[in-house]
PDB file of N, CA and C in Angstrom:
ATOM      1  N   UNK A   1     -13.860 -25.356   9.747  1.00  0.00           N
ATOM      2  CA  UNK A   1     -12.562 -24.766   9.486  1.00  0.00           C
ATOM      3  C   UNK A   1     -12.414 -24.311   8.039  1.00  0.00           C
ATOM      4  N   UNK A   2     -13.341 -24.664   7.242  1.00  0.00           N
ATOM      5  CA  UNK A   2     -12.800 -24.573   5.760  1.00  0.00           C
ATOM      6  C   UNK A   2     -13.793 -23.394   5.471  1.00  0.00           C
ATOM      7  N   UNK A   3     -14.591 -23.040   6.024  1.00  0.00           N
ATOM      8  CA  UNK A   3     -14.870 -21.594   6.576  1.00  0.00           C
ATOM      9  C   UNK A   3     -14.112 -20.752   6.699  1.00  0.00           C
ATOM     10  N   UNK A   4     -13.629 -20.689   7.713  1.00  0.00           N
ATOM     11  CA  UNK A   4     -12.680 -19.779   7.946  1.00  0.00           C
ATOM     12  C   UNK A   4     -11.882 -19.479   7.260  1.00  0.00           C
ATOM     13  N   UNK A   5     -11.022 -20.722   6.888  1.00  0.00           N
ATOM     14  CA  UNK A   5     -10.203 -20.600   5.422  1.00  0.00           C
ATOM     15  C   UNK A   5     -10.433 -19.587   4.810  1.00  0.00           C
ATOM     16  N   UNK A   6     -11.688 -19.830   3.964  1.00  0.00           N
ATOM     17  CA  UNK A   6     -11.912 -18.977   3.024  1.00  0.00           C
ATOM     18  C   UNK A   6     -12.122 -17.920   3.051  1.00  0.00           C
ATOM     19  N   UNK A   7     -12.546 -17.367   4.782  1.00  0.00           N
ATOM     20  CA  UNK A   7     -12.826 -16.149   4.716  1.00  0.00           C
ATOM     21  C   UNK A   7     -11.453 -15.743   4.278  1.00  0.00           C
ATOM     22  N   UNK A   8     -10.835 -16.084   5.217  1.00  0.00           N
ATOM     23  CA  UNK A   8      -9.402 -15.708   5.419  1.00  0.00           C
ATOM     24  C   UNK A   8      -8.410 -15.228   4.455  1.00  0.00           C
ATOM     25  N   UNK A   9      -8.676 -16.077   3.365  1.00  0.00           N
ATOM     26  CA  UNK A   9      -8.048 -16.127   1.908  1.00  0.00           C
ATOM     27  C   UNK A   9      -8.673 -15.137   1.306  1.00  0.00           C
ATOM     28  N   UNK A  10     -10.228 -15.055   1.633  1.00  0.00           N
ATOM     29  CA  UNK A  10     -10.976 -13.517   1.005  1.00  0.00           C
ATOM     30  C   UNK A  10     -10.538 -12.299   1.531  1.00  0.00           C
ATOM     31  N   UNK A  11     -10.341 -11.946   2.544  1.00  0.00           N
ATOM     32  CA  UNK A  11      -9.731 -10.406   3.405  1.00  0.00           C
ATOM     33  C   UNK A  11      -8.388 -10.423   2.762  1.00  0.00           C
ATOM     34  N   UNK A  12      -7.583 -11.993   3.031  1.00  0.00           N
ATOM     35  CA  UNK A  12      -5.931 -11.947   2.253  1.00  0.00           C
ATOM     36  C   UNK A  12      -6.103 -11.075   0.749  1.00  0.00           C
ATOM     37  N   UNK A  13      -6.738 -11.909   0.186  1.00  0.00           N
ATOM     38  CA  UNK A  13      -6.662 -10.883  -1.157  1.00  0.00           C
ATOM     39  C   UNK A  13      -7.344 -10.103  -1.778  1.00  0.00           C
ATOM     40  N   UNK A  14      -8.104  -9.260  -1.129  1.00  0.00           N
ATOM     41  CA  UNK A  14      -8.854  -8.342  -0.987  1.00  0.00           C
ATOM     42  C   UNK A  14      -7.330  -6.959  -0.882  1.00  0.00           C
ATOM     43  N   UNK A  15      -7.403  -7.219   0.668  1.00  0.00           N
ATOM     44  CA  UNK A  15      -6.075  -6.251   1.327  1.00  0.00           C
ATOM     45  C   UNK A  15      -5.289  -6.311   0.140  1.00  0.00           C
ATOM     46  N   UNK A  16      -4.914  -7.495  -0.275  1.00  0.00           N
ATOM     47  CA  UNK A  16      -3.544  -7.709  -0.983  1.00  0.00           C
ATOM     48  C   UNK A  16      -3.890  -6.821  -2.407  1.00  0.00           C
ATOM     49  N   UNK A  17      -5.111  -6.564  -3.358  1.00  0.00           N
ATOM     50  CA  UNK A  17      -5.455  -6.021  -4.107  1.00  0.00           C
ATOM     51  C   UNK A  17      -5.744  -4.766  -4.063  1.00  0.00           C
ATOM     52  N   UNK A  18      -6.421  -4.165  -3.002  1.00  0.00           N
ATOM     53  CA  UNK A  18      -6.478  -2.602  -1.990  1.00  0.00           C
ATOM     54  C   UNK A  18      -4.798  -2.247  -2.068  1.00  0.00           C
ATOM     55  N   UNK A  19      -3.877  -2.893  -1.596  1.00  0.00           N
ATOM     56  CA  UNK A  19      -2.562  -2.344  -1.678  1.00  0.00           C
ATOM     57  C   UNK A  19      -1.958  -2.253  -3.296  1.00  0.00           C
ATOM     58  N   UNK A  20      -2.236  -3.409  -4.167  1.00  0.00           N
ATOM     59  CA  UNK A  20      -1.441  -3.406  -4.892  1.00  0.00           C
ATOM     60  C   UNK A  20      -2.077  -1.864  -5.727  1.00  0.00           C
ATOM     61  N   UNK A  21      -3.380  -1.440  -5.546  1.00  0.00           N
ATOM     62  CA  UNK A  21      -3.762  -0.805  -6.258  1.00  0.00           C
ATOM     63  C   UNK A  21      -3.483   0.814  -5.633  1.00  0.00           C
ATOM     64  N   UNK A  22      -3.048   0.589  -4.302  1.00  0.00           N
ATOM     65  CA  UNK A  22      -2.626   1.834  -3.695  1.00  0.00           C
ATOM     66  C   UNK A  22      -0.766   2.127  -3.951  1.00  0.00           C
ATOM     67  N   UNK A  23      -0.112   0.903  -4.238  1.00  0.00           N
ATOM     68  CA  UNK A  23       0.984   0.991  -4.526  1.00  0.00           C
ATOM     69  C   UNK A  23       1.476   1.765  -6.322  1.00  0.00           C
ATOM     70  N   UNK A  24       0.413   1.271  -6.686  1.00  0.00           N
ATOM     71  CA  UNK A  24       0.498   2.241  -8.129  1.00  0.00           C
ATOM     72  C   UNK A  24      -0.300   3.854  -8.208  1.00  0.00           C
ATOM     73  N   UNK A  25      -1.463   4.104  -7.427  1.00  0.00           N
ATOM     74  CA  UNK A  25      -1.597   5.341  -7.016  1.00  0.00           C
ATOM     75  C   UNK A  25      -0.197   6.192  -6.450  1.00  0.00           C
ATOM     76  N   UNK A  26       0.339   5.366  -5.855  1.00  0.00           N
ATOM     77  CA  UNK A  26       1.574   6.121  -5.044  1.00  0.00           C
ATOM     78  C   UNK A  26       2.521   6.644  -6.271  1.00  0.00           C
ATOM     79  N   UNK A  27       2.672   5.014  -7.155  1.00  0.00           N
ATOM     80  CA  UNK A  27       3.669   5.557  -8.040  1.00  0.00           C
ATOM     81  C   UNK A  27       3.084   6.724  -9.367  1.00  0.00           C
ATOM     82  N   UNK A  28       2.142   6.284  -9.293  1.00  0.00           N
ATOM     83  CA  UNK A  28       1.716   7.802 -10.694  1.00  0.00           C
ATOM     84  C   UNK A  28       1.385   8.927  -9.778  1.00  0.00           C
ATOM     85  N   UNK A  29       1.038   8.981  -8.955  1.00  0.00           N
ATOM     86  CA  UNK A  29       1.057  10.885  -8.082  1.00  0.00           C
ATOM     87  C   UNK A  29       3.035  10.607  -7.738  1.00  0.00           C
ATOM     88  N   UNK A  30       3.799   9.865  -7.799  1.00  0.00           N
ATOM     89  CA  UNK A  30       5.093  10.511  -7.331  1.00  0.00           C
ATOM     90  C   UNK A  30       5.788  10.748  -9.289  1.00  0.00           C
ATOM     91  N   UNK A  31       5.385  10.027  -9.989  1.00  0.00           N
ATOM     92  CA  UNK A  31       5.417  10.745 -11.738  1.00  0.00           C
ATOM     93  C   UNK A  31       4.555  12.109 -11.724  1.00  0.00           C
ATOM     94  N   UNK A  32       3.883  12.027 -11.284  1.00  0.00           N
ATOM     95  CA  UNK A  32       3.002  13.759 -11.633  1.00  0.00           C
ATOM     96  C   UNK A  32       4.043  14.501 -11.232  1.00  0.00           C
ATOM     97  N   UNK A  33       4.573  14.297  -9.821  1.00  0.00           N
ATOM     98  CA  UNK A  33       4.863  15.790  -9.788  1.00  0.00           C
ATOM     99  C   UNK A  33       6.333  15.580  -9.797  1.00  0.00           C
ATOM    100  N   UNK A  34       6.989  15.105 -11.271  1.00  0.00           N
ATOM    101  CA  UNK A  34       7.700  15.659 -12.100  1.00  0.00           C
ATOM    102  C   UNK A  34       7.226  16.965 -12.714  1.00  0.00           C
ATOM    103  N   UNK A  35       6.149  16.239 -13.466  1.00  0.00           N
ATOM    104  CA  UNK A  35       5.514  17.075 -14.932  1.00  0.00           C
ATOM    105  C   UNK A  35       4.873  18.260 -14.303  1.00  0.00           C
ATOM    106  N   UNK A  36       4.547  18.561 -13.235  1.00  0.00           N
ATOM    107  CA  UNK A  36       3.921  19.846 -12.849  1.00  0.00           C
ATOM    108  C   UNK A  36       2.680  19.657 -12.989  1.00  0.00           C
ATOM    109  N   UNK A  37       1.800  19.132 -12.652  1.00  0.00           N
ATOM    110  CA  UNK A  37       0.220  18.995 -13.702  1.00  0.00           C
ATOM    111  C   UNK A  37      -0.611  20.114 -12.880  1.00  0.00           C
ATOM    112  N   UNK A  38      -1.234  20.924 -13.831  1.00  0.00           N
ATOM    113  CA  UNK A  38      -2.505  21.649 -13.392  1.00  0.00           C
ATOM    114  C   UNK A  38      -3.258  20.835 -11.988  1.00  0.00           C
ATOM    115  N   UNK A  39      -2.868  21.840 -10.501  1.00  0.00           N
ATOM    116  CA  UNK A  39      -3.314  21.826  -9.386  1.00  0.00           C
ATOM    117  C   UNK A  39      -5.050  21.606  -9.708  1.00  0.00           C
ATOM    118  N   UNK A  40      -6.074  21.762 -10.664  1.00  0.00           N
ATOM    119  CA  UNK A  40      -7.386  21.901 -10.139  1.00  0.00           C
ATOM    120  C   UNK A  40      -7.887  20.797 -10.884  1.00  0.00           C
ATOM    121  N   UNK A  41      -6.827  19.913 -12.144  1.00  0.00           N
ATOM    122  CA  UNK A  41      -7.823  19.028 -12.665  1.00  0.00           C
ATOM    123  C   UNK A  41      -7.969  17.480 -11.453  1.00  0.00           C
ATOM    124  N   UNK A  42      -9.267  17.155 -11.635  1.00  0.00           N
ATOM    125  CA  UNK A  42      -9.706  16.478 -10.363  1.00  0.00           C
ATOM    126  C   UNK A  42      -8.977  15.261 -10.467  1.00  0.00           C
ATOM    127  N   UNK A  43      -8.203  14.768 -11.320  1.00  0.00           N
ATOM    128  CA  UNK A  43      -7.830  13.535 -11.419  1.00  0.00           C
ATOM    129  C   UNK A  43      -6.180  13.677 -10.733  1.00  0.00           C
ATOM    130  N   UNK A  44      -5.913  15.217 -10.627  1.00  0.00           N
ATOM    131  CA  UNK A  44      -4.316  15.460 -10.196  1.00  0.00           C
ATOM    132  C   UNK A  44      -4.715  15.549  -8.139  1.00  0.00           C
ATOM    133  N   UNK A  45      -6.149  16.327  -7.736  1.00  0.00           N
ATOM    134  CA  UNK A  45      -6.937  15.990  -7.081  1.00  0.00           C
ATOM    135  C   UNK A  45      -6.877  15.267  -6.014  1.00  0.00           C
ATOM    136  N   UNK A  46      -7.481  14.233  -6.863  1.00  0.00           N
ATOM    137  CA  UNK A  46      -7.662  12.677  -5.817  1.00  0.00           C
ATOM    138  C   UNK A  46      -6.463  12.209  -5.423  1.00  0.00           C
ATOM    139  N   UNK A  47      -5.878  12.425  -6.786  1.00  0.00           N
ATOM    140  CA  UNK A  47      -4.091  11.450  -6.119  1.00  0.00           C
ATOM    141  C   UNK A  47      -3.667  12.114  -5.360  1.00  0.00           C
ATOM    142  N   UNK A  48      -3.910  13.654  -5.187  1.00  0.00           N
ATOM    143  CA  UNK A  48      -3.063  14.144  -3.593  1.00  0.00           C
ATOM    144  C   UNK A  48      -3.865  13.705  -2.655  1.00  0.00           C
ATOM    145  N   UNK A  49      -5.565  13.949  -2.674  1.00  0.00           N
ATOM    146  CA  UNK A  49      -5.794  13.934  -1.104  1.00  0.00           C
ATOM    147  C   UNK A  49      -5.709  12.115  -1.014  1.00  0.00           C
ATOM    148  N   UNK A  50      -5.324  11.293  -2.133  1.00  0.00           N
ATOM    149  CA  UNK A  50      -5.239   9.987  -1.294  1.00  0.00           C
ATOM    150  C   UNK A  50      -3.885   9.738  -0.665  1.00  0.00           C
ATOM    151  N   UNK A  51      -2.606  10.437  -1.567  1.00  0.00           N
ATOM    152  CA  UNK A  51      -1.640  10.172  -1.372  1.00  0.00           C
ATOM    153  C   UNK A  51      -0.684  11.179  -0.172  1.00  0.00           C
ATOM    154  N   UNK A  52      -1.247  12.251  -0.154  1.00  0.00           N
ATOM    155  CA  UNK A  52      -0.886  13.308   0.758  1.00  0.00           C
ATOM    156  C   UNK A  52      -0.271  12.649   2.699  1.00  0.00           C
ATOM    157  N   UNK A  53      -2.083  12.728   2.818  1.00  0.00           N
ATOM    158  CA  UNK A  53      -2.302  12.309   4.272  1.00  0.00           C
ATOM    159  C   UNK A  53      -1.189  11.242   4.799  1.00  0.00           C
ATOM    160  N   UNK A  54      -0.388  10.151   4.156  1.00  0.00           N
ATOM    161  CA  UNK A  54       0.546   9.185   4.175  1.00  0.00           C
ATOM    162  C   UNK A  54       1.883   9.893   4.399  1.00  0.00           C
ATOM    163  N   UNK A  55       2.140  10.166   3.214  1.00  0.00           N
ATOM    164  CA  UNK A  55       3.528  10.527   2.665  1.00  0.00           C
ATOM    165  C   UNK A  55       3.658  11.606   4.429  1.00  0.00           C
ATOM    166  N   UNK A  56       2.759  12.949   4.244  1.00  0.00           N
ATOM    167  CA  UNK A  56       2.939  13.641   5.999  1.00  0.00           C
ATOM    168  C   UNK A  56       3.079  13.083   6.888  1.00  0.00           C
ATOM    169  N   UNK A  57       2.215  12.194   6.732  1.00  0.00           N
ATOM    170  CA  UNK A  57       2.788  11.079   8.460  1.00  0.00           C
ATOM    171  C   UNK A  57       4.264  10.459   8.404  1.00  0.00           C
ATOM    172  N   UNK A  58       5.077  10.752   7.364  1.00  0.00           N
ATOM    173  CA  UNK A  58       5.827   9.426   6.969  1.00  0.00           C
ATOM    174  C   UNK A  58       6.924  10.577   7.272  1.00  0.00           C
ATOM    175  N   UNK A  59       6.679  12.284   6.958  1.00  0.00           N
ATOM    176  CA  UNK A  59       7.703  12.941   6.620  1.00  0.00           C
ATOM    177  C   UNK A  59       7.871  13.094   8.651  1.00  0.00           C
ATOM    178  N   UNK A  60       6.716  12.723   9.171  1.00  0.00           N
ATOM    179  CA  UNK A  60       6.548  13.866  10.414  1.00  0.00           C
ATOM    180  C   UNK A  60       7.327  12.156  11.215  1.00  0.00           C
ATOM    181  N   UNK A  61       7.157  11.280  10.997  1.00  0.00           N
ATOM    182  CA  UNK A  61       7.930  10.172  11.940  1.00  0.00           C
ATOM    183  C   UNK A  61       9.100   9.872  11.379  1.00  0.00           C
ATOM    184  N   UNK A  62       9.375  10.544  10.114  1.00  0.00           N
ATOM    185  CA  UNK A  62      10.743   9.859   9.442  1.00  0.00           C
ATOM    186  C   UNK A  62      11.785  11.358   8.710  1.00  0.00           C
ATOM    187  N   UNK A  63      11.907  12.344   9.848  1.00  0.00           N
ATOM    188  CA  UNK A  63      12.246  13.620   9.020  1.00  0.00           C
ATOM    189  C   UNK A  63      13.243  13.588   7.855  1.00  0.00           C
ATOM    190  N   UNK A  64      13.761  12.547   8.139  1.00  0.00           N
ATOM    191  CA  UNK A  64      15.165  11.847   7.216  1.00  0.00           C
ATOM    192  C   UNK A  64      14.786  11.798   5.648  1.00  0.00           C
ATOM    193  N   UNK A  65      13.681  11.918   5.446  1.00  0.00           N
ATOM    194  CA  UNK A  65      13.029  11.266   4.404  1.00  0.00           C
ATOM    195  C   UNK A  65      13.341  12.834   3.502  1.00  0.00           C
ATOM    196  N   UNK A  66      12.743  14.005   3.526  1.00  0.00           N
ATOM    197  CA  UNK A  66      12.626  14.684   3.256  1.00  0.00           C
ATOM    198  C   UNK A  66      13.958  15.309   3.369  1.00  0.00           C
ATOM    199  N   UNK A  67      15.097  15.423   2.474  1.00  0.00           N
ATOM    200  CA  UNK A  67      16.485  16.260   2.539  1.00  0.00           C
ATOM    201  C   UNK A  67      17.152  17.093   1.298  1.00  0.00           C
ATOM    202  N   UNK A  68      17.542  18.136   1.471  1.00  0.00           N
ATOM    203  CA  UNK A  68      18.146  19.185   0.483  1.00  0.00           C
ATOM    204  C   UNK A  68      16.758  18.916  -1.119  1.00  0.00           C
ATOM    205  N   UNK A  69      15.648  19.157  -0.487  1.00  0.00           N
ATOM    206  CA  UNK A  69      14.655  19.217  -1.758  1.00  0.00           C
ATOM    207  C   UNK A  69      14.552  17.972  -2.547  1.00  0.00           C
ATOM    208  N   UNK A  70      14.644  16.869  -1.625  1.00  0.00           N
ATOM    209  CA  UNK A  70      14.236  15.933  -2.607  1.00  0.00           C
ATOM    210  C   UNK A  70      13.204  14.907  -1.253  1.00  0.00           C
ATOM    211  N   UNK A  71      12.029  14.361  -2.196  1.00  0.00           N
ATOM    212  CA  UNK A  71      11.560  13.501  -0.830  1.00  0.00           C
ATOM    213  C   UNK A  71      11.284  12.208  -1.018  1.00  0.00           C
ATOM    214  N   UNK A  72      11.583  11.374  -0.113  1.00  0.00           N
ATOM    215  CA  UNK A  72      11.738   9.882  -0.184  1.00  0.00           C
ATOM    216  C   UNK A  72      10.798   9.357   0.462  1.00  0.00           C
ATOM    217  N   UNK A  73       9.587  10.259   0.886  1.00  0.00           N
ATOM    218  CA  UNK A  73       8.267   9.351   1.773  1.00  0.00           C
ATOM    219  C   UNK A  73       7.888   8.447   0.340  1.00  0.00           C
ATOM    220  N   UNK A  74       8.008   8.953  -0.574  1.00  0.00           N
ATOM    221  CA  UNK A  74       6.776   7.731  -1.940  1.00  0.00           C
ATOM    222  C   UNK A  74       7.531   6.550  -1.577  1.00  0.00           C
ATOM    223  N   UNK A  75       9.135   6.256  -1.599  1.00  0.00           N
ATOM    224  CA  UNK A  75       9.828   5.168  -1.506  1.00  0.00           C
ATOM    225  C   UNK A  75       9.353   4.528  -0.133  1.00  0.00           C
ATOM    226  N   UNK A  76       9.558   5.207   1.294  1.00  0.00           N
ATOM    227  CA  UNK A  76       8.818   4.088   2.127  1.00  0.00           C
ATOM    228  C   UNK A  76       7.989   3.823   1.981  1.00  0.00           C
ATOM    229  N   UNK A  77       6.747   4.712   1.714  1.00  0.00           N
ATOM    230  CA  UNK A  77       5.482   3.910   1.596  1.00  0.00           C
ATOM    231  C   UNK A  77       5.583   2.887   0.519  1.00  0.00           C
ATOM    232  N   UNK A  78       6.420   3.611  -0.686  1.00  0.00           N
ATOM    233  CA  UNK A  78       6.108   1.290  -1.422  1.00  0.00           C
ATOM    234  C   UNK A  78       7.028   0.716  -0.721  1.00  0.00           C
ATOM    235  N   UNK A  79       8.282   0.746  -0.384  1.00  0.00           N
ATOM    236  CA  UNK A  79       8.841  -0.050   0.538  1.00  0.00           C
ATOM    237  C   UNK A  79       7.750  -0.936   1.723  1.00  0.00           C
ATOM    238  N   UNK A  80       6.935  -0.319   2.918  1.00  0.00           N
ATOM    239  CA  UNK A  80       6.744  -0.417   3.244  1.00  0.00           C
ATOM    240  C   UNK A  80       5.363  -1.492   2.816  1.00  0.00           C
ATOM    241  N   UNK A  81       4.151  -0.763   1.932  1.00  0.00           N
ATOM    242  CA  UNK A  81       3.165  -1.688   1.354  1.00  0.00           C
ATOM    243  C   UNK A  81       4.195  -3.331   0.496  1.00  0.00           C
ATOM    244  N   UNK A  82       5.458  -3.255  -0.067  1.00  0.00           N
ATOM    245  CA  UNK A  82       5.540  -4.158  -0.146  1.00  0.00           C
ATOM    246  C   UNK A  82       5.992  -5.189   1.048  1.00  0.00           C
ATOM    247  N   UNK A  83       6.889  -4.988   1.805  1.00  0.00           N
ATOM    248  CA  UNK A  83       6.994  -5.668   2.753  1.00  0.00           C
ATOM    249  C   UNK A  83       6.099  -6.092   3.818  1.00  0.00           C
ATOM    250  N   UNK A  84       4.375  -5.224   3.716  1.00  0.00           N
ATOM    251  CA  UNK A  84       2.937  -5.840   4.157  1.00  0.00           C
ATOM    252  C   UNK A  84       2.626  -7.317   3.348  1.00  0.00           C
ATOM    253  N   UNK A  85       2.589  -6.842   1.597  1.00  0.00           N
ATOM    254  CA  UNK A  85       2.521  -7.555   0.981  1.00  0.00           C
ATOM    255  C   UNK A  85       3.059  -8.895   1.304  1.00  0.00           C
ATOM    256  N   UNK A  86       4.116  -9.289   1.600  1.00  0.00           N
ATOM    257  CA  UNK A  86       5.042 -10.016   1.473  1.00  0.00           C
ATOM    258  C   UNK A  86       5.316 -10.967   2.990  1.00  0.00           C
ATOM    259  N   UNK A  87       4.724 -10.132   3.711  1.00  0.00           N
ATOM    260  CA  UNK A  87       4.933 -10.793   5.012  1.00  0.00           C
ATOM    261  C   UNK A  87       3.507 -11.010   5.832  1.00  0.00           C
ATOM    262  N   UNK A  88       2.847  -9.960   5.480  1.00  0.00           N
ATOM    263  CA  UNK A  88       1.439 -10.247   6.435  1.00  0.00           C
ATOM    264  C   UNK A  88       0.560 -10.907   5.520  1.00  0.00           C
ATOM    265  N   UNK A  89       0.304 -10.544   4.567  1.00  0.00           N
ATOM    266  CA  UNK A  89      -0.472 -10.983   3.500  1.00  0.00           C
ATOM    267  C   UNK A  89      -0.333 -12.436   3.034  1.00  0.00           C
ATOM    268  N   UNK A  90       0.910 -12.683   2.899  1.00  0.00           N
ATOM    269  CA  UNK A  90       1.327 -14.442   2.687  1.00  0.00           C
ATOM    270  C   UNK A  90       1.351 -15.172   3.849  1.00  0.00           C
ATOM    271  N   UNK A  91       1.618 -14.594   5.191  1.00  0.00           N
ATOM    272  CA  UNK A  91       1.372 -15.903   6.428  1.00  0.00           C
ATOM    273  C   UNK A  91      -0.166 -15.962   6.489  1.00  0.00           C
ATOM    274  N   UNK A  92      -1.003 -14.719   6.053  1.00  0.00           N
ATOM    275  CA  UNK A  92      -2.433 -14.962   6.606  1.00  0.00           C
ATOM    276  C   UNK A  92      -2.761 -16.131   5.389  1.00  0.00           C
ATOM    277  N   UNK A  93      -2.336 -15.675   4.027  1.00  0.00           N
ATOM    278  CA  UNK A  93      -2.457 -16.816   3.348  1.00  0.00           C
ATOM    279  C   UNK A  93      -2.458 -18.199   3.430  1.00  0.00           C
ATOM    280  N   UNK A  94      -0.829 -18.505   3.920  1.00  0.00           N
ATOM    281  CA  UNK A  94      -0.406 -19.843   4.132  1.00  0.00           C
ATOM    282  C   UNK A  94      -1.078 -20.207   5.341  1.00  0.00           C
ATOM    283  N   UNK A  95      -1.316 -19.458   6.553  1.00  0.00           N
ATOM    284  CA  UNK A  95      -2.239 -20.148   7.513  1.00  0.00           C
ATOM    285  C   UNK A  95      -3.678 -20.764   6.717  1.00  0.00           C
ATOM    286  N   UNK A  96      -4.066 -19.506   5.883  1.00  0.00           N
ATOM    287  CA  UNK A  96      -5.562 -19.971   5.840  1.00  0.00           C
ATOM    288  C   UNK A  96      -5.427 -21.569   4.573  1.00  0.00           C
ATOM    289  N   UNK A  97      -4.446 -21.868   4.455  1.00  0.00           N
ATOM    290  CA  UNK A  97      -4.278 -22.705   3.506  1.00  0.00           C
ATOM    291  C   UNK A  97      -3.784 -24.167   4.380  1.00  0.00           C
ATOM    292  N   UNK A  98      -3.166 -23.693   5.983  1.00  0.00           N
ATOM    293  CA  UNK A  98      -3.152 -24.988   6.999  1.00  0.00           C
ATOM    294  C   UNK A  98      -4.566 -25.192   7.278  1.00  0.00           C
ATOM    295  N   UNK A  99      -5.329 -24.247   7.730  1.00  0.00           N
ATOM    296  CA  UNK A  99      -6.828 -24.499   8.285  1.00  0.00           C
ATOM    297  C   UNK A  99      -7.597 -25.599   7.024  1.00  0.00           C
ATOM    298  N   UNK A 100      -7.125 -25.546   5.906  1.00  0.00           N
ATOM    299  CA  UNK A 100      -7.852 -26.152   5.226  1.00  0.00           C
ATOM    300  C   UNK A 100      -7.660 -27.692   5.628  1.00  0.00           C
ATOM    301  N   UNK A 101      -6.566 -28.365   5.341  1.00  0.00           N
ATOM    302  CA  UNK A 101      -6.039 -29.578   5.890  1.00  0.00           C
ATOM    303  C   UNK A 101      -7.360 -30.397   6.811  1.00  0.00           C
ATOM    304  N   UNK A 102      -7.963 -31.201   6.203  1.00  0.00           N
ATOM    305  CA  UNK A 102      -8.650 -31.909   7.471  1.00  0.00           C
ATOM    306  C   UNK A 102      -7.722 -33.975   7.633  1.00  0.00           C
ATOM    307  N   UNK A 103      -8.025 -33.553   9.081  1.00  0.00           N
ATOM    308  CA  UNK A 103      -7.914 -35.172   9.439  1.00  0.00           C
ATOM    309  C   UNK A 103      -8.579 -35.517  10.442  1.00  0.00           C
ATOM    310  N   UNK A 104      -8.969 -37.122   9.879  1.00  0.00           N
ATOM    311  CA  UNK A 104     -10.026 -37.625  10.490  1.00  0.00           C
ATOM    312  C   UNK A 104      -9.283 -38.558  11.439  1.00  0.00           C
TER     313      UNK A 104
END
């Protein structure tokens, strides 16, 4: 069991680090495009095609999001990665932290 645990605790914060680090991608591509940044430098780039593909799915199941020129997909998606954070990420935790528990 104390196996498992650990895997468990390894995928937990793995994911949990994959998000936190996708939750700040989200927030500096939704600061870019204040500033307008040059469409071809590769670093303006990556943050669309990582951040793009999301935010569309988010506009196409949530049309609400998108109104009179302003768009609110960046807010669900951190809304959303935090409340992963916070709920899936900490029970897989706290389980993998019962599995540890032995009794003889």
């Amino acid at each position: 069991m104390i196996v498992l645990s650990n895997a468990l605790q390894a995928v937990a914060i793995v994911v949990s680090g994959l998000l936190t680090l996708y939750f700040w991608v989200v927030i500096i591509a939704t600061v870019l495009t204040w500033v307008r940044p040059d469409p071809y430098n590769p670093i303006v780039r990556v943050l669309r095609q990582l951040t793009e593909p999301v935010f569309y799915r988010v506009r196409k199941w949530l049309p609400f999001t998108y109104t009179s020129g302003l768009d609110f997909s960046p807010v669900v998606v951190l809304l959303a990665i935090e409340l992963f954070n916070r709920i899936v990420i900490k029970s897989i935790l706290e389980y993998a932290s019962t599995l540890r528990v032995v009794t003889f």
